[in-house]
Protein backbone atom coordinates (compact mmCIF):
# COMPACT_ATOMS: atom_id res chain seq x y z
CA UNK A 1 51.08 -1.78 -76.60
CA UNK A 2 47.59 -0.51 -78.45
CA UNK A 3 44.86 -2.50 -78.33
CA UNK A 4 43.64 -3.67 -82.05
CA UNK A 5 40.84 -2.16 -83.17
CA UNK A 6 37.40 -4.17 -83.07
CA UNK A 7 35.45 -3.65 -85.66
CA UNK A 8 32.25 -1.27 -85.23
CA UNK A 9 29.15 0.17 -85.90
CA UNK A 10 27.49 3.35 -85.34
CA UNK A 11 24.22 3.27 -83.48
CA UNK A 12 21.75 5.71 -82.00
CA UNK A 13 18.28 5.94 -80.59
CA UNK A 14 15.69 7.15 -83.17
CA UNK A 15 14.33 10.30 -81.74
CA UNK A 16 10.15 10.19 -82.35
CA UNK A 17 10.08 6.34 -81.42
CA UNK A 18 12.92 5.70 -79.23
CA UNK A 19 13.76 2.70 -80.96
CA UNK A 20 17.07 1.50 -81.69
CA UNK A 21 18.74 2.28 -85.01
CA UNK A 22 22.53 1.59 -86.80
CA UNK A 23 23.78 3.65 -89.73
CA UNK A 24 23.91 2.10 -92.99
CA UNK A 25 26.34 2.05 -95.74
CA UNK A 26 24.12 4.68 -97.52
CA UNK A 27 23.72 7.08 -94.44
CA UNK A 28 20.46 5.60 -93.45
CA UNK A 29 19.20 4.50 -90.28
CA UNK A 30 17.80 1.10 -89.96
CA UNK A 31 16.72 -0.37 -86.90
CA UNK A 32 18.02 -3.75 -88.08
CA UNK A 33 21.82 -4.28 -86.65
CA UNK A 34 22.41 -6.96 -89.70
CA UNK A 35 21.70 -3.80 -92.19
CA UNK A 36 24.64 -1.37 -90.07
CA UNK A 37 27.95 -0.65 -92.00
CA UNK A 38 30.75 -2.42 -90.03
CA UNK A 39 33.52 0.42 -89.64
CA UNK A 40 37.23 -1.59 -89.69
CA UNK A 41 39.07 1.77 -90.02
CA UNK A 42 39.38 4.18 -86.95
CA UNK A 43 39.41 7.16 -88.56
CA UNK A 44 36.57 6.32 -91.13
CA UNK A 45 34.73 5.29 -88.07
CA UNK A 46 35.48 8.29 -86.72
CA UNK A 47 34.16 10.83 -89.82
CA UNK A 48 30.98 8.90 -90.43
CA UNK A 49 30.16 9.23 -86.51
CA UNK A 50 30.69 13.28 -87.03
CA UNK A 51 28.38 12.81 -89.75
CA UNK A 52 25.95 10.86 -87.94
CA UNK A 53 25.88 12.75 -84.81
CA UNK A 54 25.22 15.72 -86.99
CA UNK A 55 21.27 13.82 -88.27
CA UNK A 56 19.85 15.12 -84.76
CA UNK A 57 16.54 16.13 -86.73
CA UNK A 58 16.40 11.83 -86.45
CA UNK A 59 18.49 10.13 -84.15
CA UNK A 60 19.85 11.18 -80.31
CA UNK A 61 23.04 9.33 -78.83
CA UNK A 62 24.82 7.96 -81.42
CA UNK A 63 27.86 6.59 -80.35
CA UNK A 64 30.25 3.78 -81.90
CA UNK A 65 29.55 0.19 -80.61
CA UNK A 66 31.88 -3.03 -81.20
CA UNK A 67 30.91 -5.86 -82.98
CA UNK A 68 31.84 -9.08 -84.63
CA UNK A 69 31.39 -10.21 -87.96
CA UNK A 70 28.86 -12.63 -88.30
CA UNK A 71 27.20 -14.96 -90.68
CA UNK A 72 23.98 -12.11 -91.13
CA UNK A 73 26.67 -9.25 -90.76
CA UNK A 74 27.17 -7.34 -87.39
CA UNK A 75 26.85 -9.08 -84.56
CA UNK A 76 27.01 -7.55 -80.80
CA UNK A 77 29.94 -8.80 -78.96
CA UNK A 78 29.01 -6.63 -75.48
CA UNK A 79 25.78 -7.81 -73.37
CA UNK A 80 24.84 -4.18 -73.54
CA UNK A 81 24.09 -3.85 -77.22
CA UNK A 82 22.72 -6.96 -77.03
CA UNK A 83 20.02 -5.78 -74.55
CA UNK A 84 19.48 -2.72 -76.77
CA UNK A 85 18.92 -4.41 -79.68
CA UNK A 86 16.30 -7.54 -78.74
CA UNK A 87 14.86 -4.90 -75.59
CA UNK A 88 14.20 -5.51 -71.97
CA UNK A 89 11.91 -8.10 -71.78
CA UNK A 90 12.32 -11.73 -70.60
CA UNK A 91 9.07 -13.02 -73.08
CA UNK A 92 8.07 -12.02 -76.47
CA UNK A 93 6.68 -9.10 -77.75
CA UNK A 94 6.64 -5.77 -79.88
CA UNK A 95 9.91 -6.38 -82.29
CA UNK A 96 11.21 -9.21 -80.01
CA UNK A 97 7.90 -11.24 -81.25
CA UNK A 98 8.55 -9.71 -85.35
CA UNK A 99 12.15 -11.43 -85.03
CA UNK A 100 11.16 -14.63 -83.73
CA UNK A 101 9.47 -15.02 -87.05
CA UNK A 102 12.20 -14.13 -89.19
């Protein structure tokens, strides 16, 4: 039997800062995961990473990730995006200090 599709997102590293970014609804990268398109179709998922892996003028391994719906949109459901998206540090700074204020 299949497994059932999680939803996803498409995510990549931005290429001049390194920073973590997810495709938007609009084709834009944001490096906010709450702003990514969740993907709950296969093969749309599948077209809009084609045309995402095609930006690399901005962004270097993109890739689909899984995710849960949450109450401020996508939500990382693997430890692994999780690290990606807060970074590797155990106190706060850079963007890990900007989202303690939000």
């Amino acid at each position: 039997m299949p497994r059932p599709y999680l939803p996803k997102v498409i995510t990549a590293n931005a290429l001049i800062e390194g920073d973590v970014v997810y495709m938007t609804a609009k084709g834009m990268w944001s490096r906010c995961m709450r702003d990514a398109e969740i993907l709950n179709d296969e093969a749309d998922a599948q077209i809009r990473l084609i045309d995402a892996s095609a930006q690399s003028d901005d962004v270097v391994g993109v890739y689909l990730s899984d995710v849960a719906q949450g109450p401020n949109g996508a939500e990382p459901v693997h430890f692994r995006e999780e690290f990606r998206r807060t970074g590797p540090s155990n106190y706060l700074h850079g963007k890990q200090e900007g989202q303690a204020h939000v």
